[in-house]
Protein backbone atom coordinates (compact mmCIF):
# COMPACT_ATOMS: atom_id res chain seq x y z
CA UNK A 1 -7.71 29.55 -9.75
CA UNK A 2 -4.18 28.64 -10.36
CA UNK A 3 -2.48 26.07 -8.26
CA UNK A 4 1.05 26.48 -7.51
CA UNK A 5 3.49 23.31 -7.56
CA UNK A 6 5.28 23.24 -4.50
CA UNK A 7 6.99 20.88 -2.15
CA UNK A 8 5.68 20.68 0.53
CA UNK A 9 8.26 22.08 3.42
CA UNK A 10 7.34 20.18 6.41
CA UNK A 11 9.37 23.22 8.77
CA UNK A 12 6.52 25.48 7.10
CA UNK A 13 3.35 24.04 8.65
CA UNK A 14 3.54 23.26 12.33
CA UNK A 15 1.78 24.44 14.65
CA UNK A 16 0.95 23.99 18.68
CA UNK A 17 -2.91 24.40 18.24
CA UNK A 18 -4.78 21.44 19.53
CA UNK A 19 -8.38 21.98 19.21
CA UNK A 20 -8.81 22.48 15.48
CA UNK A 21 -8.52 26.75 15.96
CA UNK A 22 -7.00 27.77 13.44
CA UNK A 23 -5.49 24.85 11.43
CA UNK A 24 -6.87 23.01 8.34
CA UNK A 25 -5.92 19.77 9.63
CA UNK A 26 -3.02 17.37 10.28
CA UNK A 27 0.14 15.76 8.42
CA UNK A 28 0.38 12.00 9.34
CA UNK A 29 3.75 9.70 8.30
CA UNK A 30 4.52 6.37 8.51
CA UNK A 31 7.28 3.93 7.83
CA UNK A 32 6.54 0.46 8.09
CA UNK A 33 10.16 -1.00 7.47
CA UNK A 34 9.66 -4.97 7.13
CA UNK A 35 7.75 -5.34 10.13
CA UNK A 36 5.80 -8.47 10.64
CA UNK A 37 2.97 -8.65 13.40
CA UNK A 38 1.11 -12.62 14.17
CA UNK A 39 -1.41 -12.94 12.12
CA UNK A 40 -4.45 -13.25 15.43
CA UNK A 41 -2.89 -10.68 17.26
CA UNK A 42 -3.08 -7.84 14.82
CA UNK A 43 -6.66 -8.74 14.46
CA UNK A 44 -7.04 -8.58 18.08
CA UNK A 45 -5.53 -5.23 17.92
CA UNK A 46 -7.18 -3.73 14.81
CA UNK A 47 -10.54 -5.13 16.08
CA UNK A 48 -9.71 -3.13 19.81
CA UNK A 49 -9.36 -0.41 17.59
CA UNK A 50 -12.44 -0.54 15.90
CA UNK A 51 -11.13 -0.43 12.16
CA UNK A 52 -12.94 -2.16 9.48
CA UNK A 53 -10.76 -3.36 7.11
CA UNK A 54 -10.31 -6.94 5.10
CA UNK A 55 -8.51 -9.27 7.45
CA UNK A 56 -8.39 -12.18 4.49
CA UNK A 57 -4.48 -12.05 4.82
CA UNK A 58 -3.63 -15.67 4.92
CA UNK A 59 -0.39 -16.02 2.90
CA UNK A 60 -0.21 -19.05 0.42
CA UNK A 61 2.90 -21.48 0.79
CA UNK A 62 4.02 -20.04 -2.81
CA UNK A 63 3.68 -16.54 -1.42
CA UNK A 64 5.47 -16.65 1.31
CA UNK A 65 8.38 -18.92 -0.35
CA UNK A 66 8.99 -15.62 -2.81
CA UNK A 67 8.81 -13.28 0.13
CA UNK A 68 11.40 -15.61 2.38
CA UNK A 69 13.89 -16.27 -0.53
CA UNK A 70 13.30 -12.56 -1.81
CA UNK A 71 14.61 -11.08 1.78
CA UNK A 72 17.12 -12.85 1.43
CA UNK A 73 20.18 -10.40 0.58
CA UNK A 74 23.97 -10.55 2.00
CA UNK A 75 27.32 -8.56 1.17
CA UNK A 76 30.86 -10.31 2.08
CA UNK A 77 33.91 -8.53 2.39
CA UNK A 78 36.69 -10.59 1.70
CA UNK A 79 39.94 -8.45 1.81
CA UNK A 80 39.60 -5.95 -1.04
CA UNK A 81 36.85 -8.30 -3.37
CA UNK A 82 33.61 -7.93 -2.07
CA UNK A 83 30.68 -10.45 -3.13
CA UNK A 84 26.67 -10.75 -2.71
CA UNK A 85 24.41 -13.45 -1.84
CA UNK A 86 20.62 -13.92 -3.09
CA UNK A 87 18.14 -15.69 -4.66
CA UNK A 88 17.16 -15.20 -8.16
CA UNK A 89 14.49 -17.46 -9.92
CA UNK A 90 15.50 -21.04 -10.91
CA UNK A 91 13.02 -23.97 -12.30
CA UNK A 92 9.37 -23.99 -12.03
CA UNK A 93 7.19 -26.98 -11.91
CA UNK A 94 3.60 -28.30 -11.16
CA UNK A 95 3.79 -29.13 -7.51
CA UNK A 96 7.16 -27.03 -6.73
CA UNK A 97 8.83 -23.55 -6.83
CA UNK A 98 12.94 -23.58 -6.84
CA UNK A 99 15.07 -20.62 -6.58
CA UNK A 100 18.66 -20.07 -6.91
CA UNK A 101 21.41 -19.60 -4.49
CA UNK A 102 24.22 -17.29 -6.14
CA UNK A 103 27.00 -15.97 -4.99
CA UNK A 104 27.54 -12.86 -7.10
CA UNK A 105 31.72 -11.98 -7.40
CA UNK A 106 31.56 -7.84 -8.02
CA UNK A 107 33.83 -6.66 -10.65
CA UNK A 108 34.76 -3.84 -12.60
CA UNK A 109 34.39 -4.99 -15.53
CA UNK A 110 31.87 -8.81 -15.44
CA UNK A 111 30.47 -9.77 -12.35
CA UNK A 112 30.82 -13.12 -11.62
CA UNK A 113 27.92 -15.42 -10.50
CA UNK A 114 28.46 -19.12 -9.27
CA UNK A 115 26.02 -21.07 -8.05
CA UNK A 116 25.69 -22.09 -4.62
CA UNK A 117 22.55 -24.39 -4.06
CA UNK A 118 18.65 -24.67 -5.09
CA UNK A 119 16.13 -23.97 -2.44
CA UNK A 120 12.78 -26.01 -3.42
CA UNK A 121 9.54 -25.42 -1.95
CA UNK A 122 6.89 -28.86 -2.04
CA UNK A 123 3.70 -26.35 -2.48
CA UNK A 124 1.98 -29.78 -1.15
CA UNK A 125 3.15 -30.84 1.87
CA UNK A 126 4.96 -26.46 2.43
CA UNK A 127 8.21 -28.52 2.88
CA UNK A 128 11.69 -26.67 2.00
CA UNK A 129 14.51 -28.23 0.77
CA UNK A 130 18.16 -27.41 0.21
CA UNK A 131 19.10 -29.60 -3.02
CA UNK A 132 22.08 -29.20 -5.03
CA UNK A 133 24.83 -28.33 -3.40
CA UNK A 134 27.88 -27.13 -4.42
CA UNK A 135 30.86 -26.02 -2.07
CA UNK A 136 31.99 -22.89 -1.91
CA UNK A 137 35.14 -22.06 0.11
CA UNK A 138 33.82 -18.54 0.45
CA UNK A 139 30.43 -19.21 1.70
CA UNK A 140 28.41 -21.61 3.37
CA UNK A 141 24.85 -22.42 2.24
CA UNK A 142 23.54 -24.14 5.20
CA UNK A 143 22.73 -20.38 7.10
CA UNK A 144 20.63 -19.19 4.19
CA UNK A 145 18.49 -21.89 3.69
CA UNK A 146 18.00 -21.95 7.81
CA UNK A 147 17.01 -18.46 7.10
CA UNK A 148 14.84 -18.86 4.42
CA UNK A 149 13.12 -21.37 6.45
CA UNK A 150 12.12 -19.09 9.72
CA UNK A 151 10.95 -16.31 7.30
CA UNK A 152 8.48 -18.49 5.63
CA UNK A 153 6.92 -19.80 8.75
CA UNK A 154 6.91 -15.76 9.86
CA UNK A 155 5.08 -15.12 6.70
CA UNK A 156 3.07 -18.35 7.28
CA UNK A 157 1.61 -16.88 10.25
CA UNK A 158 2.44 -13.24 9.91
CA UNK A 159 0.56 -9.62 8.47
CA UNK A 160 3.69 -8.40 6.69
CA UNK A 161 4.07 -4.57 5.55
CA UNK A 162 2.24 -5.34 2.44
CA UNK A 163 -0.71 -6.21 3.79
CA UNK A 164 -0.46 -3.90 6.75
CA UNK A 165 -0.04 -1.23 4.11
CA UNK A 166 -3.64 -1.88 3.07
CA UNK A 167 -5.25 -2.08 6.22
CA UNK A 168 -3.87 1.42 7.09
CA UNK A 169 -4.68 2.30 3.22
CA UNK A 170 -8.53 1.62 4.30
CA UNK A 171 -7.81 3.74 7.74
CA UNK A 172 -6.98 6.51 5.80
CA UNK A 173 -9.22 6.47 3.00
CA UNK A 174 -12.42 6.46 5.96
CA UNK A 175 -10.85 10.03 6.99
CA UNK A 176 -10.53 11.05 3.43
CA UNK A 177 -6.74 11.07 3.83
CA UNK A 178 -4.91 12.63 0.43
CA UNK A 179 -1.43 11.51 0.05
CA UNK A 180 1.64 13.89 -0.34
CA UNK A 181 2.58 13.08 -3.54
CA UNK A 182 6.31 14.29 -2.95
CA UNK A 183 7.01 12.10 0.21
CA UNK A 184 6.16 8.46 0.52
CA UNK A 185 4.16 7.25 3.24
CA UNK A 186 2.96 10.84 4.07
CA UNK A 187 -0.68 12.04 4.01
CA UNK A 188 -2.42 15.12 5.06
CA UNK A 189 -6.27 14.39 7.06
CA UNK A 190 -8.50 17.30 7.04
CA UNK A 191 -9.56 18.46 10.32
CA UNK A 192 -12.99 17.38 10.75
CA UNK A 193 -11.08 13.89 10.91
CA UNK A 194 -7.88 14.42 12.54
CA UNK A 195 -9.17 13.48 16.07
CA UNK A 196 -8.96 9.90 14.11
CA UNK A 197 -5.36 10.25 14.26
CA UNK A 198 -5.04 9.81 17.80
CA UNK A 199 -6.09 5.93 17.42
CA UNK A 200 -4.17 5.34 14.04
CA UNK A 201 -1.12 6.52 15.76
CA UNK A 202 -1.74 4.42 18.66
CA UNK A 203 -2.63 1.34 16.66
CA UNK A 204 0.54 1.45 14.58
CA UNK A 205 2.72 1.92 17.71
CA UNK A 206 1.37 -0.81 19.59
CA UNK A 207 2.07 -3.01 16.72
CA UNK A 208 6.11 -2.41 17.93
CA UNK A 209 5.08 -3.54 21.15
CA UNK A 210 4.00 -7.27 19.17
CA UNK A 211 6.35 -7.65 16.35
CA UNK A 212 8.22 -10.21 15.98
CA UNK A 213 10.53 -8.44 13.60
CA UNK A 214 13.45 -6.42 14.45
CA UNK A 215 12.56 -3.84 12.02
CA UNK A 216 10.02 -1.15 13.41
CA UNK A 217 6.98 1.28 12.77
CA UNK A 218 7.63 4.42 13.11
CA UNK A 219 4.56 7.45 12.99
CA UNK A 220 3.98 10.70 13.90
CA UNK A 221 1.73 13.63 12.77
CA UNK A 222 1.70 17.67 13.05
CA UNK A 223 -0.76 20.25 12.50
CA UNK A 224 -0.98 22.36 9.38
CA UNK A 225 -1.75 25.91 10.30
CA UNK A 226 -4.75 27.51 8.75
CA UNK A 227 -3.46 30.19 6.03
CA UNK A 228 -3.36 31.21 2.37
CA UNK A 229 -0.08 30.09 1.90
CA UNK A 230 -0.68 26.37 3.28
CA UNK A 231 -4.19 26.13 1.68
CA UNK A 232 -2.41 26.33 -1.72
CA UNK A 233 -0.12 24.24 -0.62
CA UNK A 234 -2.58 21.45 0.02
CA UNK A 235 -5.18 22.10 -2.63
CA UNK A 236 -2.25 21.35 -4.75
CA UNK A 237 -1.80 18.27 -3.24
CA UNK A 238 -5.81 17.42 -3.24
CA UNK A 239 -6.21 18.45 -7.03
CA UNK A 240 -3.10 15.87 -7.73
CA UNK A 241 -4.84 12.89 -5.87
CA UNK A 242 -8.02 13.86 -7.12
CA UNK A 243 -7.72 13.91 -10.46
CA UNK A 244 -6.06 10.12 -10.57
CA UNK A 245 -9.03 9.24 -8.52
CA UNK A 246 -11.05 10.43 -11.49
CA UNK A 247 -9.27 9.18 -14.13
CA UNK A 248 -9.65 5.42 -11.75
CA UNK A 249 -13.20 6.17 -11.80
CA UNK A 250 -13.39 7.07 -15.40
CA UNK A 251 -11.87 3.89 -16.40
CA UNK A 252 -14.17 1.72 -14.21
CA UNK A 253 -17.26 3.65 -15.30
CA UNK A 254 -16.43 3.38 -18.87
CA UNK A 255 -15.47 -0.56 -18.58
CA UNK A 256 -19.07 -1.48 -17.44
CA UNK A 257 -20.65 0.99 -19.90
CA UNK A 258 -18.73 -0.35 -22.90
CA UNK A 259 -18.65 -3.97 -21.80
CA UNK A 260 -22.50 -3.95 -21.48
CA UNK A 261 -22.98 -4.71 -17.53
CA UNK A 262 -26.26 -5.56 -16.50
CA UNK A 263 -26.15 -6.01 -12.79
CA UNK A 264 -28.03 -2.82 -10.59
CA UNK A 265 -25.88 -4.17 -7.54
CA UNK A 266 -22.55 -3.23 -9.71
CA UNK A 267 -23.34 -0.39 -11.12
CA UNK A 268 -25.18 1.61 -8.12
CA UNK A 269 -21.92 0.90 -6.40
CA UNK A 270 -19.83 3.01 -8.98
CA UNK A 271 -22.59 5.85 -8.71
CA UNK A 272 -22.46 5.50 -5.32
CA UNK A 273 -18.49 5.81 -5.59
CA UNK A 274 -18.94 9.04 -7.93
CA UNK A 275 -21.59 10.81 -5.87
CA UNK A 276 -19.11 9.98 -2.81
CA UNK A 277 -16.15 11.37 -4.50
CA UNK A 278 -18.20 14.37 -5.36
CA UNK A 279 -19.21 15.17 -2.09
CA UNK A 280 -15.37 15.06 -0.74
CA UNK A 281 -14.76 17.34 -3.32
CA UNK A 282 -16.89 19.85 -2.29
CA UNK A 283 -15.85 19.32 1.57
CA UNK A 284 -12.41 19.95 0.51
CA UNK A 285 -13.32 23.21 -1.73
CA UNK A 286 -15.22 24.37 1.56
CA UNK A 287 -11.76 24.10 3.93
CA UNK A 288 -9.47 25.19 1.90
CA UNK A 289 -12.04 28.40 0.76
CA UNK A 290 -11.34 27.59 -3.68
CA UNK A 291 -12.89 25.63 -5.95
CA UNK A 292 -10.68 23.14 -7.70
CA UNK A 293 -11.81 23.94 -11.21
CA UNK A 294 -9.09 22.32 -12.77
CA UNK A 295 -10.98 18.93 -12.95
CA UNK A 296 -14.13 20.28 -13.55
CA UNK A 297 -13.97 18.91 -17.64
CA UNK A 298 -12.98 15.39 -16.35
CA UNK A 299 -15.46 15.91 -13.40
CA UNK A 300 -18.19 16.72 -15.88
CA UNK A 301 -17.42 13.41 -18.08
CA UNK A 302 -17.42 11.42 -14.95
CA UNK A 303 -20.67 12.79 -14.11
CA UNK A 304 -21.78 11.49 -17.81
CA UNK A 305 -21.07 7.93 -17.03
CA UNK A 306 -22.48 7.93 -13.80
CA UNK A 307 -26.23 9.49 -15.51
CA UNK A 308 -25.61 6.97 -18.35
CA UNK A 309 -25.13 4.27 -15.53
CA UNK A 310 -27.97 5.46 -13.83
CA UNK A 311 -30.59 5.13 -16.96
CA UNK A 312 -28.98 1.01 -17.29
CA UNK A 313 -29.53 0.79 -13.36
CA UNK A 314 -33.87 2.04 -14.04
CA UNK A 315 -33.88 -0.42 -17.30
CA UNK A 316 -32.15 -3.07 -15.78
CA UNK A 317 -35.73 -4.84 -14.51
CA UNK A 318 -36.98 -5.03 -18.04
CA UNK A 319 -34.05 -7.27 -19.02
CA UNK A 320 -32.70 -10.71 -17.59
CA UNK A 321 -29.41 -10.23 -15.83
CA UNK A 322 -26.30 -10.93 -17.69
CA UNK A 323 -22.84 -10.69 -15.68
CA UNK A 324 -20.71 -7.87 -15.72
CA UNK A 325 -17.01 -8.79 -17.74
C-alpha cells in the first residue's frame, strides 16, 4: 500500500451523521491559550468527569517565578521609537533566582537594552523583591513587578496550560487519539471512541466557566465521513504517529536490554506497552480496511526486544534483582 501525503483539508471531511453510520470517526481541536484554572477546582471537575490522569501539579516557588517573569512581555509606542519590556535571566544563587528588567530600545541598526530593575525571588520564605532600581523616564518599574507578583501566586495555586496539556494528553491517549501532524492541537478519535468526545468537550468548556484567566479554551470536533479518499487521508496520519511511537518504544526497549535491567515489574510493563501498541495497530488497519505495512520492518524489531525482554522477565527468578539504570 502506498500512503499519500496530504494535508488534511478540514472543508473535506464533515459530515451531519451522528450515530457512527457511515463515518470513521471524529476530528477534535483545542486551543488552550494561557488559561489558568485553581488548582482544587479542576480536580473537582476532572474527578466529576471521571478522567484518570496525574493530578501531582503543585508548582515549585522556582517554577512559577520563571513562568510569572517569563509572561511578562510589553511594547511602548513612544511617537515614532517603539521599545519592549521583559525579563531575561540575571544572577543565580543558592537560596535565590533574579531576573532582569530591560527595557529593549528597537533600532534599525543595534537595539538598545538598559536596564530597569532586578526582580529576586527568596526560594525560602517564596518572597519577591524589586531590588535595584534605576529610573527610567520612559517606563515605570513598579507595574511589572506588581504583575509579576499576582502571576506567581496564580501559578502558586493554579493548573496552567502546561499541565492541562497533559491531563488532556492522557484523555486522548485512553481513546487512542492520533494527532494531525499538520495542525497543532488537532487529533482525529476513531469511532468506537468518539462518544468520549462528548465529555472531553464538556470538561474543557467548563473550565472557561472557572478560569481565572482572561485568556480562554476553545474546542470543537466534526465527523470524518467514511470513504476511500478520507481513509487515506488518516492512515497517513496514523502511520506518521505510529511509527514515532515505535521508534519511542524501540529506544526504551533497547535501553533496558543493553543496560542489563533486572526488574520483571519494568520490563512486563514495556511488553505490556508493545503488545498494547500492537493491538491498536491492528484496530486501526481494521477501520480504515489497509494494512499499514510500512512499519512492519521496525514493527518486527520491536517485536524482537519485546521476545528478548520476555526470556529476562522468565530468568529473572534465578537471579537477585539489580535496578534498572
Amino acid at each position: 500500500m502506498s500512503i499519500a501525503n496530504n494535508t488534511v483539508n478540514l472543508s473535506e471531511i464533515m459530515t451531519t451523521a451522528s450515530d457512527g453510520e457511515g463515518v470513521l470517526g471524529k476530528i477534535v481541536f483545542y486551543g488552550l491559550g494561557g488559561i489558568m484554572i485553581d488548582r482544587e477546582e479542576f480536580e473537582r471537575l476532572r474527578a466529576a468527569c471521571q478522567f484518570s490522569a496525574p493530578t501531582n501539579f503543585r508548582s515549585t516557588p522556582a517554577d512559577a517565578f520563571r513562568s510569572a517573569t517569563g509572561d511578562l512581555h510589553d511594547r511602548l509606542v513612544r511617537g515614532t521609537q517603539i521599545y519592549k519590556v521583559y525579563c531575561r535571566d540575571n544572577r543565580q544563587r543558592r537560596h535565590t533566582i533574579s531576573r532582569e528588567l530591560v527595557l529593549e530600545e528597537v533600532d534599525s541598526t543595534t537595539n538598545m537594552y538598559t536596564k530597569l530593575a532586578n526582580i529576586v525571588l527568596d526560594k525560602e520564605s517564596e518572597i519577591i523583591t524589586l531590588e535595584d532600581v534605576a529610573y527610567n523616564p520612559i517606563v515605570d518599574s513598579q507595574p511589572y513587578f506588581d504583575q509579576v507578583q499576582e502571576s506567581f501566586q496564580l501559578y502558586r495555586r493554579c493548573v496552567n496550560r502546561r499541565q492541562m496539556d497533559t491531563v488532556l494528553g492522557k484523555m486522548l491517549d485512553d481513546m487512542e487519539a492520533v494527532k494531525i501532524q499538520s495542525r497543532g492541537g488537532m487529533y482525529f478519535v476513531p469511532r468506537q471512541h468518539m462518544a468520549r468526545i462528548d465529555v472531553f468537550e464538556d470538561f474543557l468548556e467548563t473550565m472557561n466557566e472557572h478560569a481565572l484567566s482572561e485568556n480562554q479554551v476553545d474546542v470543537n470536533s466534526m465527523y470524518v465521513v467514511d470513504n476511500e479518499h478520507q481513509r487515506e487521508k488518516m492512515s497517513h496520519e496514523f502511520y506518521v504517529a505510529l511509527k514515532k511511537e515505535i521508534e519511542t518504544y524501540q529506544e526504551r526497549a533497547s535501553h533496558l536490554i543493553n543496560t542489563g535491567c533486572e526488574s520483571p515489574a519494568i520490563m512486563s510493563r514495556w511488553v505490556s506497552k508493545i503488545r498494547e501498541l500492537g493491538e491498536k495497530r491492528r484496530r486501526y488497519e481494521d477501520l480504515f480496511q489497509r494494512q499499514i505495512s510500512e512499519v512492519d520492518g521496525e514493527f518486527n524489531t520491536l517485536q524482537g526486544f519485546a521476545r528478548e525482554l520476555q526470556v529476562r522477565i522468565d530468568h529473572a527468578h534465578l537471579k537477585p534483582l539489580r535496578p534498572c539504570a
